[in-house]
Protein backbone atom coordinates (compact mmCIF):
# COMPACT_ATOMS: atom_id res chain seq x y z
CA UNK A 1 68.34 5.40 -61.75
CA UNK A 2 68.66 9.02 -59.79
CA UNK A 3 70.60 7.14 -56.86
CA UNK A 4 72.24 3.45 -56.44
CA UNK A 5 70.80 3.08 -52.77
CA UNK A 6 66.82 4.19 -53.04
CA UNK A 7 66.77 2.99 -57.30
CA UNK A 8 64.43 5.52 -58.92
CA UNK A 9 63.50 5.94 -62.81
CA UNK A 10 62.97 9.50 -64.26
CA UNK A 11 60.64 10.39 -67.17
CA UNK A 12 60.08 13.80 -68.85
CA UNK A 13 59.37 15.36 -72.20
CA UNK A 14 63.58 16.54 -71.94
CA UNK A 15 66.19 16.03 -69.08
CA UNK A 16 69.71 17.55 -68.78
CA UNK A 17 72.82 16.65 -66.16
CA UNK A 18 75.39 18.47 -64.92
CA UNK A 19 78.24 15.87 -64.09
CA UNK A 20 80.28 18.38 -62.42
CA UNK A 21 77.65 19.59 -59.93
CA UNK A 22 75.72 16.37 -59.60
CA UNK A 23 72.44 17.82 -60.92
CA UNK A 24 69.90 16.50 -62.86
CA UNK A 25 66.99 18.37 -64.32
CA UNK A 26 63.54 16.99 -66.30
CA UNK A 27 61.13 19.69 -68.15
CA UNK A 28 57.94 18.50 -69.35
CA UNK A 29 55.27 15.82 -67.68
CA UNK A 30 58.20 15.36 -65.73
CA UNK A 31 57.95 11.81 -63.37
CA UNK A 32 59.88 10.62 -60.78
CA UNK A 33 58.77 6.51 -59.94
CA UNK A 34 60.61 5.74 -56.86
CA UNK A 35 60.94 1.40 -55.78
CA UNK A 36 58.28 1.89 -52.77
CA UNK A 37 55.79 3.15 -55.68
CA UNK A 38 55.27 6.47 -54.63
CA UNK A 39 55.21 9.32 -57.98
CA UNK A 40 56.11 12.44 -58.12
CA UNK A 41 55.15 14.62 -61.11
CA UNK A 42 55.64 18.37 -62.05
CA UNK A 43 56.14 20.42 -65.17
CA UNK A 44 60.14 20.65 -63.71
CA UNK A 45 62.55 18.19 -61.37
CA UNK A 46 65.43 19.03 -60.46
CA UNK A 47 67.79 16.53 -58.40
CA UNK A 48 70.84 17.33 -56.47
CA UNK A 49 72.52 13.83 -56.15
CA UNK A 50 75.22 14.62 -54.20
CA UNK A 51 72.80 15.80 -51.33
CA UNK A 52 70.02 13.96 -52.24
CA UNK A 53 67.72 16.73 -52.73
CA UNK A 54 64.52 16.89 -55.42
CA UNK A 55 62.70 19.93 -55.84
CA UNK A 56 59.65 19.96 -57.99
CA UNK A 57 57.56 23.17 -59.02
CA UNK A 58 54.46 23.76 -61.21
CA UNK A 59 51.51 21.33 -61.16
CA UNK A 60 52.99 18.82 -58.70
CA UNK A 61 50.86 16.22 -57.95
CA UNK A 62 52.15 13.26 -55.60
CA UNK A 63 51.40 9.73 -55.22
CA UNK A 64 51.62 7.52 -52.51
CA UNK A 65 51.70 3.69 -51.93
CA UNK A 66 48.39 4.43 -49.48
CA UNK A 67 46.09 5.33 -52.23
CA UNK A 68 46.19 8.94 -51.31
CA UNK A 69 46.76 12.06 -54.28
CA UNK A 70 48.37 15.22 -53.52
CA UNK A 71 48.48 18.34 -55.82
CA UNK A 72 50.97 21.44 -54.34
CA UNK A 73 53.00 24.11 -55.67
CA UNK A 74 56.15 23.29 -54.73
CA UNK A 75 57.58 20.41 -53.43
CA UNK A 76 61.43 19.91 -51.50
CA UNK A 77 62.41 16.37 -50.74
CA UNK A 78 64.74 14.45 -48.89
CA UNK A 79 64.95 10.77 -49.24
CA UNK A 80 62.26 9.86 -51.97
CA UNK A 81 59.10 11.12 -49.84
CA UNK A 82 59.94 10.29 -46.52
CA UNK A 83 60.84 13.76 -45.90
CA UNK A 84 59.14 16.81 -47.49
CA UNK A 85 57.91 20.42 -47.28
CA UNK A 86 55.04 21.54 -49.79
CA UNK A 87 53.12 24.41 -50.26
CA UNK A 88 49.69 25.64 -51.23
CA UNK A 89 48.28 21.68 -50.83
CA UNK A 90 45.03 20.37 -51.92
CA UNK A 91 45.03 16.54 -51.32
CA UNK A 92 42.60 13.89 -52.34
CA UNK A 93 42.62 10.97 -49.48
CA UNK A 94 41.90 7.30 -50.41
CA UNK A 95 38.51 7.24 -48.78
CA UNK A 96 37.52 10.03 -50.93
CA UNK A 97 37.82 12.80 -47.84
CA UNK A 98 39.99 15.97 -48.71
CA UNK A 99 42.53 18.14 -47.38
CA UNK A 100 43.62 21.89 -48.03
CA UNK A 101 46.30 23.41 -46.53
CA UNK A 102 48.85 26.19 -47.17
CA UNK A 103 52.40 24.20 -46.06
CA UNK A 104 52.53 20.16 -45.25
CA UNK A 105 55.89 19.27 -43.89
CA UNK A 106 56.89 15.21 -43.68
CA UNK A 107 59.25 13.76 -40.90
CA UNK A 108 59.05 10.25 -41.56
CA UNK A 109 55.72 9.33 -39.98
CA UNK A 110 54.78 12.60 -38.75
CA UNK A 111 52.87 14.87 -41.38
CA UNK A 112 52.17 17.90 -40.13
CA UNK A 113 49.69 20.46 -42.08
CA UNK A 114 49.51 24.44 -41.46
CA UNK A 115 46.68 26.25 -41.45
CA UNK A 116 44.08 22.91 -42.77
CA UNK A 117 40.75 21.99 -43.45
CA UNK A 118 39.20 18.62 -43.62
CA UNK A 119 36.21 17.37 -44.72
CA UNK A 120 34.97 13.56 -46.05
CA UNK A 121 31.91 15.71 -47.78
CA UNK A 122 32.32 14.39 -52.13
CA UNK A 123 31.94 17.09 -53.85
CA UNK A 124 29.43 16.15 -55.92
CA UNK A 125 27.31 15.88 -52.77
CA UNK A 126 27.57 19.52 -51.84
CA UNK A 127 24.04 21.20 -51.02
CA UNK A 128 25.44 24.37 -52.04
CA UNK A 129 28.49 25.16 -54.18
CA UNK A 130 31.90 24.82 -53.19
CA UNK A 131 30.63 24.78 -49.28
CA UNK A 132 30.79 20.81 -47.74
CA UNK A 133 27.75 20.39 -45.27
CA UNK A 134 30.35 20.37 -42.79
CA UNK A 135 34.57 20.83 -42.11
CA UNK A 136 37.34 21.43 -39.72
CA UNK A 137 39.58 23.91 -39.89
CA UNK A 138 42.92 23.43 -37.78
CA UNK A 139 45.92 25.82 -37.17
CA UNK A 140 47.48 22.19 -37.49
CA UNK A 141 46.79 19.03 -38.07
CA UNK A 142 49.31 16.32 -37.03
CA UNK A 143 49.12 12.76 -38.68
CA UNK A 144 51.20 9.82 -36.84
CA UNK A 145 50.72 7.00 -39.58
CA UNK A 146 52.31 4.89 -37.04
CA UNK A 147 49.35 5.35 -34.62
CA UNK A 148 46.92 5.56 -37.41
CA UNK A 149 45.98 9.06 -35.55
CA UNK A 150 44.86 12.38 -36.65
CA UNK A 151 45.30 15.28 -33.81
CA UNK A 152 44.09 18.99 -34.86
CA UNK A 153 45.19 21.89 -32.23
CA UNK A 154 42.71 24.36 -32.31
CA UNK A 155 40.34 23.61 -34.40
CA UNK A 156 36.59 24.19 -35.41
CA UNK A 157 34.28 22.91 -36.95
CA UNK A 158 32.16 24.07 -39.03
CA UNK A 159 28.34 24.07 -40.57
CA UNK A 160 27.76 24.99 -44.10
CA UNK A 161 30.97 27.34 -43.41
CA UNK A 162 29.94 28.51 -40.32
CA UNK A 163 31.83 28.03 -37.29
CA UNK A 164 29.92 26.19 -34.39
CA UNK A 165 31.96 24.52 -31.80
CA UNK A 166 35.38 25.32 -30.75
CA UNK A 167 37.71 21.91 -29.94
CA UNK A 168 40.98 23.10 -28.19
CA UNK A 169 42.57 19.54 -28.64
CA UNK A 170 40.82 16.48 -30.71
CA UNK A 171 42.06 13.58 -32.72
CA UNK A 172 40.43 10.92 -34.27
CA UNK A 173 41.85 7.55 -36.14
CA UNK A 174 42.75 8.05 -39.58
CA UNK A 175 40.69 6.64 -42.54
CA UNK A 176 42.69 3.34 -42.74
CA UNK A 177 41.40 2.24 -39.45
CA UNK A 178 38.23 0.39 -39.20
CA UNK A 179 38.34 -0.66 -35.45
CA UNK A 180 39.53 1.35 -32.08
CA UNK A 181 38.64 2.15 -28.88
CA UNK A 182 37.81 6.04 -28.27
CA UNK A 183 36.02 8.33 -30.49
CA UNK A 184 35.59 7.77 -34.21
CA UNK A 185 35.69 9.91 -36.86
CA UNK A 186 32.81 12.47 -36.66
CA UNK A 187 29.53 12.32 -38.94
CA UNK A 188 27.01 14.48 -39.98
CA UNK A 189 23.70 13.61 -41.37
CA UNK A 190 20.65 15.16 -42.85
CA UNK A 191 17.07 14.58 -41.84
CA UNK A 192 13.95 15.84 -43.57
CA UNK A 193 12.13 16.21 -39.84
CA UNK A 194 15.19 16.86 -38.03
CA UNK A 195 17.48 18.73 -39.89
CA UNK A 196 21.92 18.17 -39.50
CA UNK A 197 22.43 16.07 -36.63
CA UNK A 198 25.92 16.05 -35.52
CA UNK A 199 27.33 12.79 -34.17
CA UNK A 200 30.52 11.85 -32.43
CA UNK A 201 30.56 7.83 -32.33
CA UNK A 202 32.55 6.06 -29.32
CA UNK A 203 34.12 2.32 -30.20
């Protein structure tokens, strides 16, 4: 148990304390399992319990009670999860949709992700490799998981990597929502006769 407030167990191949600073520090498959559910694991933990500071580095990968997987560099967290700053971000949503991003920084229930793309394209769907039929690329992308919303300031989206229209300002709901009023989550399809048609649905 890491702290007596927010219980947490710690697993690793070999973990060492220093009583006098307050530090703990896990090598190896290292594993945090915090009460809410959320993981965090990284080849090295380190956790500052008299500020209540974890950093993780190498191959962290991050679970969260949504269903949602993300792998980073480094990771610096206050409060379990609640409050983060990664780097270098490739996430895996639960809807099977995916994220890159070079920094995500966590406020509570703001997320906020530098320099993103998004795209719900699988992988193993891709027409040509590593290019999804189509993305957006954001300087930022804000998600409010309060509001269930996605915003993206200044993004575009793209085509088979190709840049085609410009959006200033746009948000959508995020995947956990089934049913709102305003625009929906953009889709692209592919017609033998047609070609990509581009759709925004209104609820």
């Amino acid at each position: 148990e890491l702290n007596a407030e927010q219980p947490s167990i710690l697993y690793a191949d070999k973990i060492t304390t220093d009583q006098n600073n307050g530090i703990i520090s896990a090598f190896g498959d290292a594993v945090i399992e915090n009460k809410d559910g959320t993981k965090i694991k990284a080849d090295k933990i380190t956790y500052d319990n008299n500020n209540d500071i974890l950093i993780a580095t190498d191959d962290v990968v991050i679970n969260d009670i949504e269903g949602n997987t993300y792998f980073l560099d480094t990771v610096e967290s206050f409060d379990g999860i609640n409050n983060l700053y990664g780097n270098n971000v490739k996430a895996r949503l639960n809807d099977g949709s995916r994220i890159v991003s070079a920094d995500l920084k966590k406020t509570n229930n703001i997320t906020i992700l530098e320099e993103a793309e998004y795209t719900p394209c699988k992988e193993s769907q891709y027409l040509i490799k590593n290019c999804p039929g189509w993305k957006l690329k954001s300087k930022k992308i804000f998600q409010d998981n309060e509001k269930k919303t996605v915003y993206y300031d200044h993004a575009r989206l793209h085509l088979f990597n190709i840049p085609i229209i410009y959006l200033p300002y746009f948000s959508h709901p995020d995947p956990s929502v089934n049913k709102r009023t305003g625009f929906l989550m953009p889709t692209i399809q592919t017609d033998n006769n047609l070609g990509e048609q581009f759709s925004l649905p209104y609820f």
